[in-house]
N, C-alpha and C. Protein backbone atom coordinates (compact mmCIF):
# COMPACT_ATOMS: atom_id res chain seq x y z
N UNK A 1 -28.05 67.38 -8.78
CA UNK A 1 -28.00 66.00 -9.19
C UNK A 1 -28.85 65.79 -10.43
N UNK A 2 -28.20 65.27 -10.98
CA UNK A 2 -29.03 64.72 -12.46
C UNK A 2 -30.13 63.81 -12.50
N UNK A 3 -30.88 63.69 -13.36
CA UNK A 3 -32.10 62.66 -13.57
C UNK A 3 -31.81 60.97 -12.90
N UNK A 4 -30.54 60.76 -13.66
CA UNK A 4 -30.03 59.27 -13.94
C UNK A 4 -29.55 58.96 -12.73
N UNK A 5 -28.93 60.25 -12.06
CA UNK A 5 -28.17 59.15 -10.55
C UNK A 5 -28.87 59.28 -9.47
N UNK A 6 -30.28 59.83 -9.99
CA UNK A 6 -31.18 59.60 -8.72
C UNK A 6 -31.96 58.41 -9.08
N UNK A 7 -32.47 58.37 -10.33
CA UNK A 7 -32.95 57.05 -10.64
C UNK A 7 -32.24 55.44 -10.14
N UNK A 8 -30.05 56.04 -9.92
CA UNK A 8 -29.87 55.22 -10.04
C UNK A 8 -29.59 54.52 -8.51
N UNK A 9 -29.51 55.68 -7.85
CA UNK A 9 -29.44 55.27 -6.17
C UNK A 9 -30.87 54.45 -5.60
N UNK A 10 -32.00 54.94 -6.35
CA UNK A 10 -33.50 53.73 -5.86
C UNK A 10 -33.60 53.07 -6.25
N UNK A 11 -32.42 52.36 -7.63
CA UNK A 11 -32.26 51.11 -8.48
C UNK A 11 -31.41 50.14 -7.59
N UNK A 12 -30.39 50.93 -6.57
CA UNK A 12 -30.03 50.54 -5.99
C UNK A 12 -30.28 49.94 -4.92
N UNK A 13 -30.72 50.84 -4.31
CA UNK A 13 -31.52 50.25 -3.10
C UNK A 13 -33.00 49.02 -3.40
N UNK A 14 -33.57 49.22 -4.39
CA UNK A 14 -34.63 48.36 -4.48
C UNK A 14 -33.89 46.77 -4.86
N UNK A 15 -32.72 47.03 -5.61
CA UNK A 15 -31.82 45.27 -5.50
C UNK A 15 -31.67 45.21 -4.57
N UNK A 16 -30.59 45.71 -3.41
CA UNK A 16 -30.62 45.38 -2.22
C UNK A 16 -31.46 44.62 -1.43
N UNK A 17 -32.84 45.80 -1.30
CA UNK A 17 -33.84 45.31 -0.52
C UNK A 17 -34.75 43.70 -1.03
N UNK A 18 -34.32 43.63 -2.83
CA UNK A 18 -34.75 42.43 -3.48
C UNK A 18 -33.41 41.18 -2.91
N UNK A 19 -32.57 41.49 -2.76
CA UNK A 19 -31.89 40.82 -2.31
C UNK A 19 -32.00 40.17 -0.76
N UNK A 20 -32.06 41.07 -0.27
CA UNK A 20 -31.43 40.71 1.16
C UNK A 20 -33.14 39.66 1.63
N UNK A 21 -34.16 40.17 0.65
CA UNK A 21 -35.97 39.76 1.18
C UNK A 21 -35.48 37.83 0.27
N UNK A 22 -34.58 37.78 -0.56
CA UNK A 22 -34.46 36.60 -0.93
C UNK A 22 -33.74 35.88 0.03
N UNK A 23 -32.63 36.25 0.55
CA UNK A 23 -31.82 35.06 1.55
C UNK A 23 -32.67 35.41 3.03
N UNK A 24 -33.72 36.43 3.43
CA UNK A 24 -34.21 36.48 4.41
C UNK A 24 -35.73 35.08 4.22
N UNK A 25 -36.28 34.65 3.38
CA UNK A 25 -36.73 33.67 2.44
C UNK A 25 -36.24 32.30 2.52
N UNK A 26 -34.88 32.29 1.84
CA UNK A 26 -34.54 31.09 2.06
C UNK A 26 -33.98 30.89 3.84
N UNK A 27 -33.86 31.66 4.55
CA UNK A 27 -33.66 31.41 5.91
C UNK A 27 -34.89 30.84 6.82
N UNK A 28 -35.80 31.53 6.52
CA UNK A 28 -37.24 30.76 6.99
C UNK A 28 -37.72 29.99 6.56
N UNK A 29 -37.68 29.27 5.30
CA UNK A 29 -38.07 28.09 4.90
C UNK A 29 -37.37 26.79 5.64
N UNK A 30 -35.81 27.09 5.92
CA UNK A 30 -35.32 26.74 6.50
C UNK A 30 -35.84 26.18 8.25
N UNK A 31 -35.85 27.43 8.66
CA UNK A 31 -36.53 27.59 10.10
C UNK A 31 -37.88 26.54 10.22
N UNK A 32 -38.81 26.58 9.05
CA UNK A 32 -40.35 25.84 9.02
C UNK A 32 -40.14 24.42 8.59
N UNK A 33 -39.00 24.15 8.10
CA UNK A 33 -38.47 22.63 7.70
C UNK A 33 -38.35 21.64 8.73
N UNK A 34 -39.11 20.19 8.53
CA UNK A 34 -38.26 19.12 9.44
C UNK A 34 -36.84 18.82 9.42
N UNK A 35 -36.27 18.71 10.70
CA UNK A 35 -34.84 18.64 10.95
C UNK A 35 -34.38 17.68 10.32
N UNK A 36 -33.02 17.53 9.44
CA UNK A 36 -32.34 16.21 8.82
C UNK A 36 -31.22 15.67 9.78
N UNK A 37 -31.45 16.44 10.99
CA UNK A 37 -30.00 15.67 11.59
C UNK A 37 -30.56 14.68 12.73
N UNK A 38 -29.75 13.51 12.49
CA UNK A 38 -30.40 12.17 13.14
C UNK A 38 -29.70 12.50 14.62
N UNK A 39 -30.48 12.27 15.84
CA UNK A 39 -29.69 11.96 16.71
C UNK A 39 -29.08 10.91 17.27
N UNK A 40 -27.54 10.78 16.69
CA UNK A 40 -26.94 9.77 17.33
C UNK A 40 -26.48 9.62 18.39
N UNK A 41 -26.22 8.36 18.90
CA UNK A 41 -26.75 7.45 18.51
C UNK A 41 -27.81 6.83 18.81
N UNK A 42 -28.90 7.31 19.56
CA UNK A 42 -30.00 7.12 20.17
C UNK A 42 -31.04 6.71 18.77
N UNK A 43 -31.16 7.52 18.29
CA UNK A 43 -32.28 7.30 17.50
C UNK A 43 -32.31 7.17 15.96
N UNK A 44 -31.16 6.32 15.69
CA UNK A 44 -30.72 5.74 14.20
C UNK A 44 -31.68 4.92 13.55
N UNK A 45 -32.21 4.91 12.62
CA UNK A 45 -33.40 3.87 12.25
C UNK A 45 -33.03 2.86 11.74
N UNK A 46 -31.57 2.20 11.46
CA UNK A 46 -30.70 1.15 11.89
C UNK A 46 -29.45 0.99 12.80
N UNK A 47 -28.55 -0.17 12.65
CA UNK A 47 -27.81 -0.03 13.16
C UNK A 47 -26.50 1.15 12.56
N UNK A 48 -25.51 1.54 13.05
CA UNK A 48 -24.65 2.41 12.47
C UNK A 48 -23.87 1.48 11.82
N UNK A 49 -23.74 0.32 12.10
CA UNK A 49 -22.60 -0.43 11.13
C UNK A 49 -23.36 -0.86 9.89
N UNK A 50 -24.75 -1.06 9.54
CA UNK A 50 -25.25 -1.43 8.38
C UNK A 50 -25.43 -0.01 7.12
N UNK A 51 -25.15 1.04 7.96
CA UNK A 51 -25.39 2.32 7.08
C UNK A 51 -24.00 2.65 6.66
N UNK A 52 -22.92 1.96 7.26
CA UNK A 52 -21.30 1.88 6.76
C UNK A 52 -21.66 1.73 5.43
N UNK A 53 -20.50 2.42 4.05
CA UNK A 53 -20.54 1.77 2.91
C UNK A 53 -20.17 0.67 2.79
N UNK A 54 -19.83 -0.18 1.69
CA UNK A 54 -19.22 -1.66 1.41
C UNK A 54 -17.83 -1.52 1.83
N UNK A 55 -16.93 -0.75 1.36
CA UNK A 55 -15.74 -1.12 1.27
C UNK A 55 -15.21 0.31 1.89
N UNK A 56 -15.91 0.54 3.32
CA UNK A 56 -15.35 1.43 4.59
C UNK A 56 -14.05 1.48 5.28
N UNK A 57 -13.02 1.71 5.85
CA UNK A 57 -11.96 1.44 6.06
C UNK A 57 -12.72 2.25 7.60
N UNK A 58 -12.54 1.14 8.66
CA UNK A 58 -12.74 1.02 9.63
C UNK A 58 -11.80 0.96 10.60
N UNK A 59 -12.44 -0.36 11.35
CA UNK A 59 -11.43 -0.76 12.34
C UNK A 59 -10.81 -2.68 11.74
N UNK A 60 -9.74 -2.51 11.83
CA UNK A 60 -9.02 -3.89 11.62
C UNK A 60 -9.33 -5.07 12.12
N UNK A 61 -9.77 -6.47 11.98
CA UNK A 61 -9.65 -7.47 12.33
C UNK A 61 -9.09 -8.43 11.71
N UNK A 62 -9.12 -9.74 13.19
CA UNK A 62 -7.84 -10.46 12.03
C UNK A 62 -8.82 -11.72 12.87
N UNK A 63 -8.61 -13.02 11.40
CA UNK A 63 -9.46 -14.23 12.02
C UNK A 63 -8.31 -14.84 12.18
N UNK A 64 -8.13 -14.68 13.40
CA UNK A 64 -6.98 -16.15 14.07
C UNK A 64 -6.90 -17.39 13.58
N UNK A 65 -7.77 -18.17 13.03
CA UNK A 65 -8.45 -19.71 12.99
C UNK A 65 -7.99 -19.56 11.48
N UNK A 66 -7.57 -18.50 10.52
CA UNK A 66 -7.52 -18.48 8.99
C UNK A 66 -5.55 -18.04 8.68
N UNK A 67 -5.31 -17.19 10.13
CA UNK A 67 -4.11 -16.62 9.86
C UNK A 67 -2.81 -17.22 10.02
N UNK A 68 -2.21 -17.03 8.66
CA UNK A 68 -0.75 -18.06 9.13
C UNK A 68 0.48 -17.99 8.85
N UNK A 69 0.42 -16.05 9.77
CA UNK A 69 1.95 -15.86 10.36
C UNK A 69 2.82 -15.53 9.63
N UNK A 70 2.67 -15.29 8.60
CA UNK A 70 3.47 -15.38 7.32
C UNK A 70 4.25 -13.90 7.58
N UNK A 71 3.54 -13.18 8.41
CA UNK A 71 4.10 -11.88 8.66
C UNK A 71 4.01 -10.95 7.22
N UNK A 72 3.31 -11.26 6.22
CA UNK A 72 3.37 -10.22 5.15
C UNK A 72 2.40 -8.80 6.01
N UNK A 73 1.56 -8.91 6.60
CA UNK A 73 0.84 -7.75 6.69
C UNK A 73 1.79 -6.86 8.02
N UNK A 74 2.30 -7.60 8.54
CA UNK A 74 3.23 -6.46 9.36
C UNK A 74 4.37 -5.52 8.60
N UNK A 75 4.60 -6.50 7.68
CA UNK A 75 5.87 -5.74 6.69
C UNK A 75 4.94 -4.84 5.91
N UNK A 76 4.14 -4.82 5.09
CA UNK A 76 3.55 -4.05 4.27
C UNK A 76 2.90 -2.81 5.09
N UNK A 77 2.91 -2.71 6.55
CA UNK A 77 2.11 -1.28 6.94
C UNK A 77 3.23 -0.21 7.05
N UNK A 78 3.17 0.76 6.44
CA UNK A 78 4.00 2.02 6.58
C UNK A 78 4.70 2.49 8.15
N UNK A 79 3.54 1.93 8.90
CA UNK A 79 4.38 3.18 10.13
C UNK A 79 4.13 1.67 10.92
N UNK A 80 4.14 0.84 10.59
CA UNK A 80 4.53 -0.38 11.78
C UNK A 80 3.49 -0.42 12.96
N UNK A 81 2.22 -0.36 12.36
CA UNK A 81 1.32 -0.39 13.78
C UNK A 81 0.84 -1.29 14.24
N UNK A 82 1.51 -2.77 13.28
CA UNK A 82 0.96 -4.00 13.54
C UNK A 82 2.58 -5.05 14.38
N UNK A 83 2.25 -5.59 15.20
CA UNK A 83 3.42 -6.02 15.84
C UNK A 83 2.75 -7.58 15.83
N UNK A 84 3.34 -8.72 15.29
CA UNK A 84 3.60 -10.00 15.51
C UNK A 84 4.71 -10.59 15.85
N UNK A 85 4.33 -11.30 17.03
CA UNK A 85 5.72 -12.26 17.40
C UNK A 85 5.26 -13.75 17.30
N UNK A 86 6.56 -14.26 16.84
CA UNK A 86 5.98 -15.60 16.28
C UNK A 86 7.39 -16.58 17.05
N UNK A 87 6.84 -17.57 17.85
CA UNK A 87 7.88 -18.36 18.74
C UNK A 87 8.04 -19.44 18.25
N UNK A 88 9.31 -19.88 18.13
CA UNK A 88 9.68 -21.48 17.68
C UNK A 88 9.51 -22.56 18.62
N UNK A 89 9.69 -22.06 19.79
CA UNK A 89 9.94 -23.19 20.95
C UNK A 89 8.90 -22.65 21.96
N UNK A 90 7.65 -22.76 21.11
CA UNK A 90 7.03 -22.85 22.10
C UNK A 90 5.83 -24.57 22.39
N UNK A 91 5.30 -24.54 23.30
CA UNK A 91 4.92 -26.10 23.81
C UNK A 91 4.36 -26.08 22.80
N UNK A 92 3.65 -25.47 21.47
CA UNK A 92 2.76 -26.25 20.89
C UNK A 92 3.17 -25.95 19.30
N UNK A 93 4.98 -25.99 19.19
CA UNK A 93 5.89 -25.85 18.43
C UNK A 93 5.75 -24.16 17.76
N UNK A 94 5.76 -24.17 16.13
CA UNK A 94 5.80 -22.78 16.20
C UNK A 94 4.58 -21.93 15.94
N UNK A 95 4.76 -21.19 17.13
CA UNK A 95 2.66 -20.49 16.86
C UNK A 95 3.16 -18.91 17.08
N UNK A 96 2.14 -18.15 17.61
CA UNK A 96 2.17 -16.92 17.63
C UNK A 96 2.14 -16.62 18.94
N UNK A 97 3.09 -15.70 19.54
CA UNK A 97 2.49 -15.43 21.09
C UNK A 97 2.02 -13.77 21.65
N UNK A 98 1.91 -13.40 20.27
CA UNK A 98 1.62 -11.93 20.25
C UNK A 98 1.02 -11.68 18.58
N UNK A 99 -0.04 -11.10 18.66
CA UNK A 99 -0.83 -10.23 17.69
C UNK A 99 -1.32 -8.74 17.83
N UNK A 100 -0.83 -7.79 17.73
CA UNK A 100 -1.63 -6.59 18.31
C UNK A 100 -1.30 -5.94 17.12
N UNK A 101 -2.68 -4.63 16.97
CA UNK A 101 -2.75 -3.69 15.96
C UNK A 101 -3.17 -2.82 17.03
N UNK A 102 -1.97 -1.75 16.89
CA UNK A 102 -2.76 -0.07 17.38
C UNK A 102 -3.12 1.08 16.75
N UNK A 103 -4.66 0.70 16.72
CA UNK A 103 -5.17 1.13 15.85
C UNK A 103 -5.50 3.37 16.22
N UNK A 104 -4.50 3.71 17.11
CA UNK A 104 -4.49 4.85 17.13
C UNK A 104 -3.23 5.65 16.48
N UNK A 105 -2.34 4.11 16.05
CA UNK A 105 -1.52 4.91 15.11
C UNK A 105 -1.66 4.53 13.41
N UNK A 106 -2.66 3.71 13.49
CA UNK A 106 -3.22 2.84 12.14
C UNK A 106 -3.58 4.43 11.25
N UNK A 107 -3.34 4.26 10.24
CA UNK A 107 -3.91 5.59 9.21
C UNK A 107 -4.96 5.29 8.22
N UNK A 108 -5.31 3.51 7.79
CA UNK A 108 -6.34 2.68 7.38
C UNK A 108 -5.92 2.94 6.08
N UNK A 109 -4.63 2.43 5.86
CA UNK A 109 -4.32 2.93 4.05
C UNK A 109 -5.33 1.66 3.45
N UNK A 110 -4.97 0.33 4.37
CA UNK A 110 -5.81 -0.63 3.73
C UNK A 110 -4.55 -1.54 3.38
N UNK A 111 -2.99 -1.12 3.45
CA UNK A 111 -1.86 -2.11 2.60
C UNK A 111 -1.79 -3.07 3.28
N UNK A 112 -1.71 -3.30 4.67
CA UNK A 112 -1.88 -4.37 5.18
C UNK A 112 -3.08 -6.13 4.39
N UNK A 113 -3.94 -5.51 4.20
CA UNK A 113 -5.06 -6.12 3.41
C UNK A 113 -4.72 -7.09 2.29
N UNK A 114 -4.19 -6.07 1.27
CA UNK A 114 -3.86 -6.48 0.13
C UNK A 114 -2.78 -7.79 0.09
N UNK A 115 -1.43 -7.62 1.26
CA UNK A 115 -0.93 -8.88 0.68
C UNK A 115 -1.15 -10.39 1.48
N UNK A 116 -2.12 -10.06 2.10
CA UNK A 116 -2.50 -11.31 2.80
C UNK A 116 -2.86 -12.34 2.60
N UNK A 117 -2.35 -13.68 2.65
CA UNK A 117 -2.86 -15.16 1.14
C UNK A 117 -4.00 -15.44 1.62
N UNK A 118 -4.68 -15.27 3.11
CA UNK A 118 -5.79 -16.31 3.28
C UNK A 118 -7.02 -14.85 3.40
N UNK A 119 -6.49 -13.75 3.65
CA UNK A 119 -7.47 -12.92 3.96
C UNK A 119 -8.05 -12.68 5.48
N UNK A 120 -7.19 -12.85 6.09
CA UNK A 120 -7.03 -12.92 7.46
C UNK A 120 -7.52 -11.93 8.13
N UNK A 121 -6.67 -10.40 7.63
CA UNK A 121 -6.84 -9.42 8.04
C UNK A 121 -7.84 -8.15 7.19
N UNK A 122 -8.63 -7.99 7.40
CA UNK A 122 -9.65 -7.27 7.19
C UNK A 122 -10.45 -5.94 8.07
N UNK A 123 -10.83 -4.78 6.95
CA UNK A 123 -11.93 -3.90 7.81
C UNK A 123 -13.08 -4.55 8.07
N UNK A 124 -13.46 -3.94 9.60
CA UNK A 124 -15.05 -4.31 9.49
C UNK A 124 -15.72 -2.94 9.72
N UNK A 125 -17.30 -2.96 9.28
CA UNK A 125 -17.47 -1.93 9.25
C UNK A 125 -18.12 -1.05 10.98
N UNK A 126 -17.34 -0.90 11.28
CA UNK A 126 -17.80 -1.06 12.76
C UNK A 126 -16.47 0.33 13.33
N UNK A 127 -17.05 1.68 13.91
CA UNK A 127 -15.97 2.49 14.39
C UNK A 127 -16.08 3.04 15.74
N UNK A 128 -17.07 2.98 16.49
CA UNK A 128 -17.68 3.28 17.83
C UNK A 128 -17.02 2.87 19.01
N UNK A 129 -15.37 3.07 18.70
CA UNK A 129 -14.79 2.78 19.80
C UNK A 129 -13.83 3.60 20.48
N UNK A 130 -14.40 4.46 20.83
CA UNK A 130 -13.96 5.96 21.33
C UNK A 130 -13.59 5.24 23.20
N UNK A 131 -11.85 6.11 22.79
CA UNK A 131 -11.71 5.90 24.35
C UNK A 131 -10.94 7.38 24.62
N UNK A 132 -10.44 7.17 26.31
CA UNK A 132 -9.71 8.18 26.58
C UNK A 132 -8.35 8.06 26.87
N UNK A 133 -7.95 6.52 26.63
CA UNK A 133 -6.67 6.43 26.71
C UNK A 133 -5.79 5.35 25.35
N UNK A 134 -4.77 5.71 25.44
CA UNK A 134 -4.35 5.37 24.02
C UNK A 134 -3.58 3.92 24.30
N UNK A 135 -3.95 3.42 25.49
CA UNK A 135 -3.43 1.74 25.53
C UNK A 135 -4.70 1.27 25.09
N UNK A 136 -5.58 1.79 25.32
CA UNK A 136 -7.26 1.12 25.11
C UNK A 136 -7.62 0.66 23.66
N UNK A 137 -6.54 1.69 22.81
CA UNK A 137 -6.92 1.58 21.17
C UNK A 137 -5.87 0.59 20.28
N UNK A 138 -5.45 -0.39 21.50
CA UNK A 138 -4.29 -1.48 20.86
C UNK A 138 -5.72 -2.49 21.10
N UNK A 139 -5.63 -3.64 19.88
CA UNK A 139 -6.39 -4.71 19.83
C UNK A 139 -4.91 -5.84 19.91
N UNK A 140 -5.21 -6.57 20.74
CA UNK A 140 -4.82 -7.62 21.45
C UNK A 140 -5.58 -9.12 20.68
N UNK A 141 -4.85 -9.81 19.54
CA UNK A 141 -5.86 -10.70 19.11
C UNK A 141 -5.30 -11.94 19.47
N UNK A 142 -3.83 -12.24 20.45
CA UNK A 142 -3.60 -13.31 20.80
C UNK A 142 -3.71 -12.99 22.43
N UNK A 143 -4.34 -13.69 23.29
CA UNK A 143 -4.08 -13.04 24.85
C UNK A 143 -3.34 -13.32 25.28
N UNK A 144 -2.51 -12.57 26.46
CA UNK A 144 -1.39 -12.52 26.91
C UNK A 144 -1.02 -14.00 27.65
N UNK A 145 -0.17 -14.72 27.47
CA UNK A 145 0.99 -15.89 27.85
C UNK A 145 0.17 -16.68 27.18
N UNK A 146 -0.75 -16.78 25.89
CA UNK A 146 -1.06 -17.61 25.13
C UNK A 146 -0.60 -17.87 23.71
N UNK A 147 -0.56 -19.18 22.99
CA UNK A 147 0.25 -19.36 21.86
C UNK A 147 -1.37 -19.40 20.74
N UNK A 148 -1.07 -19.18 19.83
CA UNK A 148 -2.37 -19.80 19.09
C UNK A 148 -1.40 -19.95 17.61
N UNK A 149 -1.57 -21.41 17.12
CA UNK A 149 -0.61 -22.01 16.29
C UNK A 149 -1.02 -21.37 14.94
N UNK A 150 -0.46 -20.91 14.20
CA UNK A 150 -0.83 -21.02 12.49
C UNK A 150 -1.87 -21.77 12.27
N UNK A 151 -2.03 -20.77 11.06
CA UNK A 151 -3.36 -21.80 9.89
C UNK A 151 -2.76 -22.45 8.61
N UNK A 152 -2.42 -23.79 8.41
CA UNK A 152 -1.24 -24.26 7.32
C UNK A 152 -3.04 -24.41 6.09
N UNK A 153 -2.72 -23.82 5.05
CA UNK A 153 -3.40 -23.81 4.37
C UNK A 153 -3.34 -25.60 3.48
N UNK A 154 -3.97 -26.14 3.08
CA UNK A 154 -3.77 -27.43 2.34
C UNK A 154 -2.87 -27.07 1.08
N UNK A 155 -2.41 -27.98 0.87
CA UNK A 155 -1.11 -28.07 -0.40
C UNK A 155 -1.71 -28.58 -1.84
N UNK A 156 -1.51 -28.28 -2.87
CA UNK A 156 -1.93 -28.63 -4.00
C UNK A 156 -1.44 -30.31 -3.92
N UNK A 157 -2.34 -31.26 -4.87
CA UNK A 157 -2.02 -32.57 -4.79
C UNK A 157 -0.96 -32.12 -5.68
N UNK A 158 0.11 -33.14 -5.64
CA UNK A 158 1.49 -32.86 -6.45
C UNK A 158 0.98 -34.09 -7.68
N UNK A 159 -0.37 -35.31 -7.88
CA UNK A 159 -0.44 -36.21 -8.16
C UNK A 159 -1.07 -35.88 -9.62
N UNK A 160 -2.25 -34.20 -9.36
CA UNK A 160 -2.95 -33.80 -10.61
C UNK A 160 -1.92 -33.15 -11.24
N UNK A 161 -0.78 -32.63 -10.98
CA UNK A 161 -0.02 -31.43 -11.36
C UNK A 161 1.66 -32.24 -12.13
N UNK A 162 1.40 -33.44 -11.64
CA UNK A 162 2.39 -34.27 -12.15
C UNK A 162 1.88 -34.79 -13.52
N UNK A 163 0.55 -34.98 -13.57
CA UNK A 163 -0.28 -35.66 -14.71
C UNK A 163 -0.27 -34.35 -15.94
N UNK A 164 -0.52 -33.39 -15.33
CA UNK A 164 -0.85 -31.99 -16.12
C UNK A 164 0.60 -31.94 -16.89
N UNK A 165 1.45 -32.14 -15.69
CA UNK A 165 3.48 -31.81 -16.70
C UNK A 165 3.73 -32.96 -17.76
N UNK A 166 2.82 -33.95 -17.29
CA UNK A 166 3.20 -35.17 -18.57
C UNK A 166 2.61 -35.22 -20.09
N UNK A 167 1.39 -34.59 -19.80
CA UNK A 167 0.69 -34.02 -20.94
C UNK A 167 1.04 -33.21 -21.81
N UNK A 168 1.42 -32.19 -20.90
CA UNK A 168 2.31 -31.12 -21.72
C UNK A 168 3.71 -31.16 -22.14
N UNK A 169 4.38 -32.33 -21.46
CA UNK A 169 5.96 -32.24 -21.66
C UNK A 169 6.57 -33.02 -22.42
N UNK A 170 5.27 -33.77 -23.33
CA UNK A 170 5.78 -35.00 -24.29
C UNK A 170 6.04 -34.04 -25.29
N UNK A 171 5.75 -32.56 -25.71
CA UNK A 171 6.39 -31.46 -27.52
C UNK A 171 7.36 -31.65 -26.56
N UNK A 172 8.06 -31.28 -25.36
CA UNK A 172 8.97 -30.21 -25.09
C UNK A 172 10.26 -31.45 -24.91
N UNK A 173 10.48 -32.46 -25.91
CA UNK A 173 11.84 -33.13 -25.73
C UNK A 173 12.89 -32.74 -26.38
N UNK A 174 13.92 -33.57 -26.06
CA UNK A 174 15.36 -33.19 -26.82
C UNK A 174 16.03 -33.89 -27.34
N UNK A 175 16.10 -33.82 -28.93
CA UNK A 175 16.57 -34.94 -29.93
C UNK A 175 17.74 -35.51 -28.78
N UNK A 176 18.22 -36.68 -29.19
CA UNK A 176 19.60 -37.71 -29.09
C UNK A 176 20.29 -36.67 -29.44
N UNK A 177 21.52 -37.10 -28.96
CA UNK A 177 22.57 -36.52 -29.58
C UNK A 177 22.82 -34.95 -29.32
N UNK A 178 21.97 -34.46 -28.68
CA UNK A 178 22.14 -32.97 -28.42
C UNK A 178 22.55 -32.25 -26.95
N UNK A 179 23.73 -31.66 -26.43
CA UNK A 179 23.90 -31.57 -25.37
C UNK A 179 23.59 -30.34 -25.33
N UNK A 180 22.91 -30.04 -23.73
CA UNK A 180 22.63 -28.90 -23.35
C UNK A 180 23.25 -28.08 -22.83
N UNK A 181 23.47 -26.71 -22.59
CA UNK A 181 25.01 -26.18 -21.50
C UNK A 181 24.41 -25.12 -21.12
């Protein structure tokens, strides 16, 4: 054996042994470290819903007292996990006699959200609702053989908006004499 490939087999081995003494290093620093994992949920140093980000995609709610039926957010969810029934004849004319979201087939795209006029339906940041059966993960927001009527939002006065067209509609006339077709 030559000079060089004996030099070069203890070049070898001394990286190795420089090696393996570095990740044996960072493994015990490790080992002598305070733990970063919190135990949940016992010992959170808040609640888990305030450590949610802002704009979390959670679990769904809907404010009854704001919502009005319009049915856009059932049409806009992809796989139909929102079911509204809305009755004409019922005693307290036309209300809702069913609201449910099952939220174990919900995927939380969020489209529901977007086309809603009053903002009805919303995430909250709240997910701690682990069950073992999959009727458990339907939210029920009208209860069963109850109606809860629409929310009719107020109507623009037609009185400011009539004043606004008169203002503006005195350029927009049409000489005498000119027929329109």
């Amino acid at each position: 054996m030559s000079q060089s490939a004996v030099s070069q087999y203890f070049q070898n081995i001394r990286q190795a042994a420089t090696s393996i003494f570095e990740g044996l290093t960072i493994t015990l620093s490790h080992m002598v470290r305070k733990p970063v994992t919190i135990q949940y949920p016992d010992k959170t140093p808040r609640p888990v819903s305030e450590l949610m980000p802002e704009r979390s995609r959670s679990w769904l709610k809907v404010e009854m007292d704001i919502c009005t039926a319009c049915l856009m957010c059932e049409n806009a969810c992809p796989i139909d996990c929102i079911k509204i029934t809305v009755a004409k004849d019922s005693p307290k004319g036309r209300a809702m006699s069913g609201f449910d979201i099952d939220m174990a087939k919900c995927m939380y795209c969020g489209l529901c959200t977007e086309p809603c006029p009053t903002g009805a339906i919303h995430f909250v940041p709240e997910f701690e609702r682990a069950s073992y059966s999959l009727e458990e993960m339907v939210s029920h927001f009208v209860p069963e053989g109850d109606y809860v009527v629409p929310y009719k939002p107020p109507k623009k006065d037609k009185g400011e908006e009539g004043a606004k067209a008169e203002e503006g509609g005195a350029a927009e006339t049409v000489p005498e004499g000119t027929t329109l077709n």
